[in-house]
C-alpha atoms as a PDB file:
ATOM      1  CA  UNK A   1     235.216 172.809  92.256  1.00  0.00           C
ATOM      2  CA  UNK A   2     233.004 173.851  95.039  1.00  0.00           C
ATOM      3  CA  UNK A   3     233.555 173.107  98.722  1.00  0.00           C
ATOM      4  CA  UNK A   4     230.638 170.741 100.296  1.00  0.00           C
ATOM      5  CA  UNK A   5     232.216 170.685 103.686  1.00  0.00           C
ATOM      6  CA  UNK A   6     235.359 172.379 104.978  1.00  0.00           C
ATOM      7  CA  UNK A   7     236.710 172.459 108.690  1.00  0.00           C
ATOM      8  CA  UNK A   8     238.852 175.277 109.739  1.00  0.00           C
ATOM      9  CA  UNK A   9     241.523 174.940 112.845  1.00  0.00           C
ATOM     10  CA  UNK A  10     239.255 172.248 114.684  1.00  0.00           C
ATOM     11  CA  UNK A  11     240.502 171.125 117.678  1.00  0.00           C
ATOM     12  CA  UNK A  12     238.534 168.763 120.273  1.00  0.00           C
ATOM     13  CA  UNK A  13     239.900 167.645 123.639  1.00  0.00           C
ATOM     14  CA  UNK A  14     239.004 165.878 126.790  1.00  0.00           C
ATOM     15  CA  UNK A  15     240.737 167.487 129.566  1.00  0.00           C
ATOM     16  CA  UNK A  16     244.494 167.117 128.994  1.00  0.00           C
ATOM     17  CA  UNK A  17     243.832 164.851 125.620  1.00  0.00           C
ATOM     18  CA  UNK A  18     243.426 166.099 122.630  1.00  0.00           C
ATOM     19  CA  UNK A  19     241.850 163.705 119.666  1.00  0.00           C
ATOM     20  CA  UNK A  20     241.385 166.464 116.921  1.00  0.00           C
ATOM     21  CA  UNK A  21     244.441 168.774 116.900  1.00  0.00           C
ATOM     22  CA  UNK A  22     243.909 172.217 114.487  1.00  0.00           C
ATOM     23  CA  UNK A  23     242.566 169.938 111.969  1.00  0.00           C
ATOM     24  CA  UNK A  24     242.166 171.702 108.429  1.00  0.00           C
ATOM     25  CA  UNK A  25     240.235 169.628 106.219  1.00  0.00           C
ATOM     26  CA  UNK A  26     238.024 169.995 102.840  1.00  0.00           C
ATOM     27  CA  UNK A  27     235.576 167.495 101.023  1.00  0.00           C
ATOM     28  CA  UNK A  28     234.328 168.699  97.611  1.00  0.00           C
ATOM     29  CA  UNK A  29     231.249 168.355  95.554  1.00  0.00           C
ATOM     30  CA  UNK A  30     230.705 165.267  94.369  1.00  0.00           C
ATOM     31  CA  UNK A  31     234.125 164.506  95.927  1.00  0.00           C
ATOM     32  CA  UNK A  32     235.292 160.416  96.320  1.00  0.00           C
ATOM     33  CA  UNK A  33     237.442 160.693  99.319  1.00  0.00           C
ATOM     34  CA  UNK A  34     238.797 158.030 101.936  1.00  0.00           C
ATOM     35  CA  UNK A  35     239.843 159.494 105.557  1.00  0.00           C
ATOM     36  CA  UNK A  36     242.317 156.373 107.124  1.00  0.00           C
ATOM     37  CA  UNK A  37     245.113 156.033 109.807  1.00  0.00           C
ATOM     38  CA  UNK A  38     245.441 153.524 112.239  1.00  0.00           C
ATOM     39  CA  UNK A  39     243.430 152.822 115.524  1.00  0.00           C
ATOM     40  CA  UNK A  40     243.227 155.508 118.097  1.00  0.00           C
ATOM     41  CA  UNK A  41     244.269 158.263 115.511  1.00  0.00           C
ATOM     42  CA  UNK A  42     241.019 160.750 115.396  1.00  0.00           C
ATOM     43  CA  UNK A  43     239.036 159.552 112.314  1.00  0.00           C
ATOM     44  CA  UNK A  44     235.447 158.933 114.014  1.00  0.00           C
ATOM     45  CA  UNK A  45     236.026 161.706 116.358  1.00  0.00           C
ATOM     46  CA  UNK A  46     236.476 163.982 113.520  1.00  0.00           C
ATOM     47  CA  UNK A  47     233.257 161.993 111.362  1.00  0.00           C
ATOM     48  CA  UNK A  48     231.446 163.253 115.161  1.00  0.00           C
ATOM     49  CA  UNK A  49     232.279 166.641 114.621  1.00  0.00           C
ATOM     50  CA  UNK A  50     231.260 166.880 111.551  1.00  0.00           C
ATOM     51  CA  UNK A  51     227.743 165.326 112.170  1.00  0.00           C
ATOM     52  CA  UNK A  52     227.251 168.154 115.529  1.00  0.00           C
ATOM     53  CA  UNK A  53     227.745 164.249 117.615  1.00  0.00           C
ATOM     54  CA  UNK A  54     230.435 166.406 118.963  1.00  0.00           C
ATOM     55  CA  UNK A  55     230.671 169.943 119.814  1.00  0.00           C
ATOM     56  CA  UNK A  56     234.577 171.027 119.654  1.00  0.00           C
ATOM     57  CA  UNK A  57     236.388 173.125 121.671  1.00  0.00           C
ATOM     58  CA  UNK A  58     237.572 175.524 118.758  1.00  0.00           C
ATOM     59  CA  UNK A  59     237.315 175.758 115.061  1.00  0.00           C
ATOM     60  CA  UNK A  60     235.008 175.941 112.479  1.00  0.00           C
ATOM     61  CA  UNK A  61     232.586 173.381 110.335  1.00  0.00           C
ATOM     62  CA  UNK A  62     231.395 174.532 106.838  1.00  0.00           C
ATOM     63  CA  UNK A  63     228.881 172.973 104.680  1.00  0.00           C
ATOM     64  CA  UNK A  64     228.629 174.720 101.679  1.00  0.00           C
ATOM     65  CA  UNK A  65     230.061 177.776 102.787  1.00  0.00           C
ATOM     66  CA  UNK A  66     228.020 178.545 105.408  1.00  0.00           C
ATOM     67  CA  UNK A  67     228.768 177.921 109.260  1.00  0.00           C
ATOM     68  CA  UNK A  68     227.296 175.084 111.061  1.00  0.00           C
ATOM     69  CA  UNK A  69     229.727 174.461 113.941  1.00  0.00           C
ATOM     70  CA  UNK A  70     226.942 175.676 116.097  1.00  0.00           C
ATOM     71  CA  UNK A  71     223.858 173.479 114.808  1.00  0.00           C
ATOM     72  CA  UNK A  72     222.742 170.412 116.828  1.00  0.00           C
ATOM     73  CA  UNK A  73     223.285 166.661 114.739  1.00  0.00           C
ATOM     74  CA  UNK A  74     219.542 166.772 113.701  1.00  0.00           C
ATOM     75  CA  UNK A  75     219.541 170.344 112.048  1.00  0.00           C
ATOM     76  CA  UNK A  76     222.764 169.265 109.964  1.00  0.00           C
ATOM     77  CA  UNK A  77     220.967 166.205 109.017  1.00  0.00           C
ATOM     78  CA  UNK A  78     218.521 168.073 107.534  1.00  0.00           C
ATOM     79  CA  UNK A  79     220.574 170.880 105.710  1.00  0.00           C
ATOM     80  CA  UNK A  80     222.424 167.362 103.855  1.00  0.00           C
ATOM     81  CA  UNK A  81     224.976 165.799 105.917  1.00  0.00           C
ATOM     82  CA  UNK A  82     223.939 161.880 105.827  1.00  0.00           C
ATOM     83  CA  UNK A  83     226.181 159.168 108.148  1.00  0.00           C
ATOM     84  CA  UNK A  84     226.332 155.830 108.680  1.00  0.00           C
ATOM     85  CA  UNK A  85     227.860 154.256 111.695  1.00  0.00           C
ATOM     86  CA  UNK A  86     230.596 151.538 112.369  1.00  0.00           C
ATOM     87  CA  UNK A  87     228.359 149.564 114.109  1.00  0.00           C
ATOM     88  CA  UNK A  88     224.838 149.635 112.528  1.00  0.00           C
ATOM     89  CA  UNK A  89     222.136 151.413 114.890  1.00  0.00           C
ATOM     90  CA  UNK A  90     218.980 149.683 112.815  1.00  0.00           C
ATOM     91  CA  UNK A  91     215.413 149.049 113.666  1.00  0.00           C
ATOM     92  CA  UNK A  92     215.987 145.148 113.897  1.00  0.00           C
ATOM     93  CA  UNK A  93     212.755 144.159 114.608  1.00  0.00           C
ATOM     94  CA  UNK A  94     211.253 146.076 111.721  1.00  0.00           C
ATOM     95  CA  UNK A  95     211.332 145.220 108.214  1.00  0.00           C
ATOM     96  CA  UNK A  96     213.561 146.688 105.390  1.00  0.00           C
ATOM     97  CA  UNK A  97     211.187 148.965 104.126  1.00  0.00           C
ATOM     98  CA  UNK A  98     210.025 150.010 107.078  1.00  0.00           C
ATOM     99  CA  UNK A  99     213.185 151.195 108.048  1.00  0.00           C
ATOM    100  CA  UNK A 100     213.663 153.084 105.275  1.00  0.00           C
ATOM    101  CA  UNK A 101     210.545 154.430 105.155  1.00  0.00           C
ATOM    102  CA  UNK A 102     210.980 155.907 108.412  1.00  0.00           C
ATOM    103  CA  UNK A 103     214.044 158.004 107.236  1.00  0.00           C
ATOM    104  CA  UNK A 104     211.982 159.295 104.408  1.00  0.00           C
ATOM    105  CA  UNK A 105     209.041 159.967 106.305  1.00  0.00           C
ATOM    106  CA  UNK A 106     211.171 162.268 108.721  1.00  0.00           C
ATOM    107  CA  UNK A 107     212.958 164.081 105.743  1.00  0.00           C
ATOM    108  CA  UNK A 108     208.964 165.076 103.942  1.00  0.00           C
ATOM    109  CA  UNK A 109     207.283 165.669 107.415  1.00  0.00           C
ATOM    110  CA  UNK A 110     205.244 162.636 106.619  1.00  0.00           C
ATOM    111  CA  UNK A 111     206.957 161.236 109.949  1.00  0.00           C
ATOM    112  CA  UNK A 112     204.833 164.205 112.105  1.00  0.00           C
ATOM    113  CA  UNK A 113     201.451 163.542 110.712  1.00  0.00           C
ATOM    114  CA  UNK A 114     198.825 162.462 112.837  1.00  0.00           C
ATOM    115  CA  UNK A 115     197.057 159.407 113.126  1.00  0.00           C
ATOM    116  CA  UNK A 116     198.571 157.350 110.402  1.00  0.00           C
ATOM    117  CA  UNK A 117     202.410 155.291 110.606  1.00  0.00           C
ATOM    118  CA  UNK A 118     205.011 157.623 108.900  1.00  0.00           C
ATOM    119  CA  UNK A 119     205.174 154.095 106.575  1.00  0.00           C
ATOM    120  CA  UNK A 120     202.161 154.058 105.760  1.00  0.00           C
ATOM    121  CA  UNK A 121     201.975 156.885 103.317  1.00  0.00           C
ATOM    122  CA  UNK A 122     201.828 156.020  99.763  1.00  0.00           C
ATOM    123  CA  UNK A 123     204.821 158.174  98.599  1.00  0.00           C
ATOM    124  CA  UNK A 124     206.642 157.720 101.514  1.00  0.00           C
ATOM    125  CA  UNK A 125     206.730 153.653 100.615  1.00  0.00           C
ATOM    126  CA  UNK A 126     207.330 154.380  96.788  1.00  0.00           C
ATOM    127  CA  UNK A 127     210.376 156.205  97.560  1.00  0.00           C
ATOM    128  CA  UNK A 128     211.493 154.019  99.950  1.00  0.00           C
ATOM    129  CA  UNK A 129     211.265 150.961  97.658  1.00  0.00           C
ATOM    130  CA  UNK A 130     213.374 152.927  94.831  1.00  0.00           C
ATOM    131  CA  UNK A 131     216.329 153.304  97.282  1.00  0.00           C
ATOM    132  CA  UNK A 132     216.242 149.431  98.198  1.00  0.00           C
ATOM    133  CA  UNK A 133     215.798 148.829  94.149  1.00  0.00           C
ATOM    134  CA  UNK A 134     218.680 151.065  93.881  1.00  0.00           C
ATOM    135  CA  UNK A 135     221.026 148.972  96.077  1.00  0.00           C
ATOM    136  CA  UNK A 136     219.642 145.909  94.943  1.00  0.00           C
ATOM    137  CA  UNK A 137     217.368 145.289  98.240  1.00  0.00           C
ATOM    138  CA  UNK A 138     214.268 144.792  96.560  1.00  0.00           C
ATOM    139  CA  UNK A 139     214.063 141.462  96.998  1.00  0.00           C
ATOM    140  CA  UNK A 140     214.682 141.563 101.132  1.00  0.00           C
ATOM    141  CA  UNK A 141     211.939 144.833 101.723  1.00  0.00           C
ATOM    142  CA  UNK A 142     209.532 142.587 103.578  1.00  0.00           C
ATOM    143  CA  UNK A 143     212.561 141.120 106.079  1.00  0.00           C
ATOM    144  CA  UNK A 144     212.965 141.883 108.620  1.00  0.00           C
ATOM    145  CA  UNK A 145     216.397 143.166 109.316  1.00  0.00           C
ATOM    146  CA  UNK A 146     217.113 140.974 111.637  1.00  0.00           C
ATOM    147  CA  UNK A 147     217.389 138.273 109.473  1.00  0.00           C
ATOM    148  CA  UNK A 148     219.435 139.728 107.338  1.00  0.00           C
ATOM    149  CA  UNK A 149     223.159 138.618 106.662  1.00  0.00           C
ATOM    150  CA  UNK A 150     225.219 141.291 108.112  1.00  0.00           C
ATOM    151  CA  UNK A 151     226.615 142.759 104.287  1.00  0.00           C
ATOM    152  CA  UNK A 152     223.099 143.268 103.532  1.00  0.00           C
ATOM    153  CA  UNK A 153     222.490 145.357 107.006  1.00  0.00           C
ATOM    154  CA  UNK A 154     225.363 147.625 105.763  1.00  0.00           C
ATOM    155  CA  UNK A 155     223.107 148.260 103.091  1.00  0.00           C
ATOM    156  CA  UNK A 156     220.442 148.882 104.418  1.00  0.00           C
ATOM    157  CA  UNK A 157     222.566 151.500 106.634  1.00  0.00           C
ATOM    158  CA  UNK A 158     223.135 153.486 103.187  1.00  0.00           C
ATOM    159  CA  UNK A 159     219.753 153.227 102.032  1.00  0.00           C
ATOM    160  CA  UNK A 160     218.267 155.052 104.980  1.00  0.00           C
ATOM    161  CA  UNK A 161     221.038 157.641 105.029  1.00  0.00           C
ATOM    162  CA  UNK A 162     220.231 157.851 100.898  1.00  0.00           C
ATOM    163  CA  UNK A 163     216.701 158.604 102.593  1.00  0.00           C
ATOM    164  CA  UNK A 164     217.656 161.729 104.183  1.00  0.00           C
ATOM    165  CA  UNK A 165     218.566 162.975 100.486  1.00  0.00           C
ATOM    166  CA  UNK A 166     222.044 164.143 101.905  1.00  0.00           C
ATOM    167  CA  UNK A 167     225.007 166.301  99.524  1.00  0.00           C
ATOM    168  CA  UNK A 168     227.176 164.845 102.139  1.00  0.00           C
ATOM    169  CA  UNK A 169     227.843 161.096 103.115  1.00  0.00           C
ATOM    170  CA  UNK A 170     229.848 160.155 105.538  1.00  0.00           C
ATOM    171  CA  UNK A 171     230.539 156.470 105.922  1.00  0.00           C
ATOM    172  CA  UNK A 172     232.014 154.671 109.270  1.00  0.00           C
ATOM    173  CA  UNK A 173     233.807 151.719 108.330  1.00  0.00           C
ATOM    174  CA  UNK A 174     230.790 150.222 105.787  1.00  0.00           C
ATOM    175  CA  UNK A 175     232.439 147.404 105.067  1.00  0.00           C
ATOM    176  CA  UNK A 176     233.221 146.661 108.840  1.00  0.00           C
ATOM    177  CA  UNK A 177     231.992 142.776 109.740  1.00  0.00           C
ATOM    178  CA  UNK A 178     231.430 142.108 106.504  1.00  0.00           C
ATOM    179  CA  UNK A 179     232.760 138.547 104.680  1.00  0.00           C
ATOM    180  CA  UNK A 180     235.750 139.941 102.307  1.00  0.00           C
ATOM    181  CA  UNK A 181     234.345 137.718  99.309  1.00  0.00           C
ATOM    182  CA  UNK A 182     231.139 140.193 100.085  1.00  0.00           C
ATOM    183  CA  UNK A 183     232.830 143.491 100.690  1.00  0.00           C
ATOM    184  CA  UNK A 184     232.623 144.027  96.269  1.00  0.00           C
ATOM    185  CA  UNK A 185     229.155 144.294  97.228  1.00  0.00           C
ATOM    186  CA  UNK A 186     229.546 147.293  99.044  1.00  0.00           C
ATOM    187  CA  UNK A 187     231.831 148.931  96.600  1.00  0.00           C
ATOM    188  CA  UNK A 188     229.599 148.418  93.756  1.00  0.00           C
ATOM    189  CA  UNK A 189     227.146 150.588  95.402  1.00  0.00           C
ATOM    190  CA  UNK A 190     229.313 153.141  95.956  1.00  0.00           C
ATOM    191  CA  UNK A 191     230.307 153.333  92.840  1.00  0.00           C
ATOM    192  CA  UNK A 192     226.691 153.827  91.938  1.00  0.00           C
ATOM    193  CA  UNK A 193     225.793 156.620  94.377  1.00  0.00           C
ATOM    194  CA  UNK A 194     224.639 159.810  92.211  1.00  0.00           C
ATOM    195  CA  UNK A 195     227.991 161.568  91.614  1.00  0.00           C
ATOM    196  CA  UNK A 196     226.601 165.004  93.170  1.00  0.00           C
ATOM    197  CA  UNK A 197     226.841 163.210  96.584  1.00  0.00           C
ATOM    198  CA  UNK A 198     229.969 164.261  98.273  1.00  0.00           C
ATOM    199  CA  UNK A 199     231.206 160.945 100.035  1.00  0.00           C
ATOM    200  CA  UNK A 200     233.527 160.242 102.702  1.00  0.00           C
ATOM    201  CA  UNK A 201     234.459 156.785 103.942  1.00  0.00           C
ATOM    202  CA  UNK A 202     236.531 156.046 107.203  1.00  0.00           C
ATOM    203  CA  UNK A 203     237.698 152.216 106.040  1.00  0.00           C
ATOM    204  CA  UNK A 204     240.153 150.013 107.020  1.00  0.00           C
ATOM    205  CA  UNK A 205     240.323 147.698 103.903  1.00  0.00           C
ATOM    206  CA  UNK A 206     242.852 149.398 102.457  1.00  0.00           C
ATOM    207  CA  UNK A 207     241.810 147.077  98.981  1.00  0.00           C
ATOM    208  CA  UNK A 208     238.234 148.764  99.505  1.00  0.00           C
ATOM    209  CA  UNK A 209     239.566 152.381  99.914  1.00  0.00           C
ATOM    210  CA  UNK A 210     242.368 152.147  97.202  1.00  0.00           C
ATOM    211  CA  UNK A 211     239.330 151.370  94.719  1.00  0.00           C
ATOM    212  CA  UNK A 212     237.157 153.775  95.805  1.00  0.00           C
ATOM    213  CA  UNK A 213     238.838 157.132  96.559  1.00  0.00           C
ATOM    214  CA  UNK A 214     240.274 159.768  93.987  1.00  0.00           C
ATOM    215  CA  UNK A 215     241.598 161.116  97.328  1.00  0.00           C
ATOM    216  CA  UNK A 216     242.739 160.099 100.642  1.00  0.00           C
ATOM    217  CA  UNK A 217     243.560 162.063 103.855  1.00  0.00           C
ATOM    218  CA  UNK A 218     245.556 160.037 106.141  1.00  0.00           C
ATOM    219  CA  UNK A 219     245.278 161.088 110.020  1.00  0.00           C
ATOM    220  CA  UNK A 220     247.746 160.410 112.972  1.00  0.00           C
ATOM    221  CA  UNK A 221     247.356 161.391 116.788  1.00  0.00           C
ATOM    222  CA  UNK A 222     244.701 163.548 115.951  1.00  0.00           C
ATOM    223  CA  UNK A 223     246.386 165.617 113.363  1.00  0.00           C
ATOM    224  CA  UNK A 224     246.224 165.212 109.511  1.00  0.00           C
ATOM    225  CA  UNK A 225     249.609 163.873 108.052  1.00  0.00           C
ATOM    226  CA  UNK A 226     249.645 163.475 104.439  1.00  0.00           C
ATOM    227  CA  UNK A 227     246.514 164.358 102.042  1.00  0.00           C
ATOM    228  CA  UNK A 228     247.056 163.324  97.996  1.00  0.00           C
ATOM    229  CA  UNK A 229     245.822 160.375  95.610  1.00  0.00           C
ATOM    230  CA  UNK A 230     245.696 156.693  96.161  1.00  0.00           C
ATOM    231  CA  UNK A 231     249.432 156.405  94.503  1.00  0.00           C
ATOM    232  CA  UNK A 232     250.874 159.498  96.536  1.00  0.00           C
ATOM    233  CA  UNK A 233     249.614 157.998 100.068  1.00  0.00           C
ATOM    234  CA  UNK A 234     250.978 154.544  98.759  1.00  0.00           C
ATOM    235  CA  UNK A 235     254.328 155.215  98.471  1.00  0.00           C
ATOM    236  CA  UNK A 236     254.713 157.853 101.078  1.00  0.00           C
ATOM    237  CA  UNK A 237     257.021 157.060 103.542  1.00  0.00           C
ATOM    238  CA  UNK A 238     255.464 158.489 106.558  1.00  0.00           C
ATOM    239  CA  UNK A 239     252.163 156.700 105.995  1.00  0.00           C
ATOM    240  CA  UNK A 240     254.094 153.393 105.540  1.00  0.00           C
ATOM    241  CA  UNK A 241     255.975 153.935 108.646  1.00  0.00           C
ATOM    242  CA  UNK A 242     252.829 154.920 110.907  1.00  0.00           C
ATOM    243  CA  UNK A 243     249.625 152.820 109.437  1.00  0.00           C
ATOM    244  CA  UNK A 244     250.166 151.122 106.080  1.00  0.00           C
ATOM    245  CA  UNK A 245     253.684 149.210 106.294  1.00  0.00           C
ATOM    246  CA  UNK A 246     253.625 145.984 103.833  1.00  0.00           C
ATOM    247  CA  UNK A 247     249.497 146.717 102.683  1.00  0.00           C
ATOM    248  CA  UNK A 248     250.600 149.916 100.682  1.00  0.00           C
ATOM    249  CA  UNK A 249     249.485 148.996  96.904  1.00  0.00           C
ATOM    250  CA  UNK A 250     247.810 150.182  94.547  1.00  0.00           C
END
C-alpha cells in the first residue's frame, strides 16, 4: 500500500509548550482513518501542520513521498491535500453553487481569467453542480448558504474541498454542530467519497468514527498513544483511561 502522507519526528512548540511532540504518523492511499483524543491533546494542531497552517519547529511532512514541510498552505492545496475546518469558513452570502464554483474555478485557473466571474464559466458550473449532485445538494445550489440548516453547511464544506480534486482529505470535526438524528447524513457521504481519496477525520462522535475508520490513531499531550483498528483502540486500556472511558464500543 502506498504512503499518501507520512510525518517524520514532527515536533511544534510555543515557547516552553509543546503541542506536537516527535510525532510519527502515516495515512495511506485510499486510507479510512480517524485521528481522536480528548480536548487539548494536539489533533488540529497536527491537521495545521499538515495543511503548511503551521510551520513546525522540526520534522518532516510527506505527501506521496516527496517533501513538503517547506511549501506554504496554498501550494499543498494544490499538489492534493483538501481540509475542511471545525468551524465552517463559507461564503454565506453567496449561493451553493457559487461557492463551489469558486473552489473549482481556482483549481482550472478559470478563477484568474479576466473580465468574467470565476462562476460564470460554463465548465466551471457543470462541475460544480456534479459535486453538489454527488452529496445530494442539488436541490439547495441556488441557496444561499446562509439559509442553510447547519448539516447541510457541513456539506457544502466537503463539496468545495471535493473541488480542489484533493488525494488527501482532511476533515475537522464534520459532524461538529450538527443534530445527531442528522449526523448519518454525513457518514453516508463519506462512505461515498471515491475510494482513491485518502481521508482523515478528527471527530468526536465516537459512534461516527467507529463506523467510519478501518483505522484510528489516538493522540494524548501532543504525542501519539495507541494506533490499531476500531476493536484494538476499543478495548485498550490506556485509551479508556485517558479519552474514551464508558463510550468505548464497537
Amino acid at each position: 500500500m502506498t504512503i499518501a502522507l507520512e510525518t517524520r519526528r514532527l515536533r511544534k512548540s510555543f515557547g516552553a509548550l509543546t503541542v506536537a511532540d516527535g510525532i510519527d504518523f502515516s495515512l495511506e492511499g485510499g486510507a479510512r482513518h480517524a485521528l481522536i483524543g480528548p480536548n487539548g491533546a494536539g489533533k488540529t494542531t497536527l491537521v495545521n501542520l499538515l495543511t503548511g497552517a503551521l510551520a513546525p519547529s522540526s520534522g518532516q511532512i510527506y505527501l506521496e513521498g516527496e517533501d513538503v514541510t517547506s511549501l506554504a498552505q496554498a501550494k499543498r492545496v494544490r499538489r492534493g491535500i483538501g481540509r475542511t475546518f471545525q468551524i465552517n469558513s463559507l461564503f454565506r452570502s453567496l449561493t451553493v453553487l457559487d461557492n463551489v464554483a469558486l473552489a473549482v474555478a481556482e483549481r482550472t485557473g478559470a478563477a484568474r481569467k479576466l473580465f468574467r466571474p470565476a462562476f460564470s464559466h460554463d465548465e466551471v458550473k457543470d462541475e460544480a453542480h456534479a459535486l453538489l449532485g454527488s452529496l445530494g445538494l442539488s436541490d439547495d445550489a441556488s441557496r444561499a448558504v446562509r439559509d442553510l440548516a447547519y448539516g447541510k453547511q457541513r456539506l457544502v464544506e466537503i463539496a468545495i474541498a471535493l473541488g480542489m480534486r484533493p488525494r488527501v482529505l482532511l476533515l475537522d470535526e464534520p459532524a461538529a454542530g450538527v443534530p445527531s438524528a442528522e449526523s448519518h447524513r454525513i457518514l453516508e457521504v463519506l462512505a461515498a467519497l471515491p475510494p482513491e481519496i485518502a481521508i482523515l477525520i478528527i471527530e468526536h462522535d465516537m459512534d461516527l468514527v467507529f463506523r467510519f475508520a478501518r483505522r484510528i490513531t489516538v493522540l494524548a499531550a501532543g504525542a501519539i498513544l495507541m494506533e490499531g483498528s476500531p476493536q484494538e483502540v476499543a478495548h485498550d486500556a490506556r485509551v479508556r483511561q485517558v479519552y474514551l472511558g464508558e463510550r468505548a464500543h464497537v
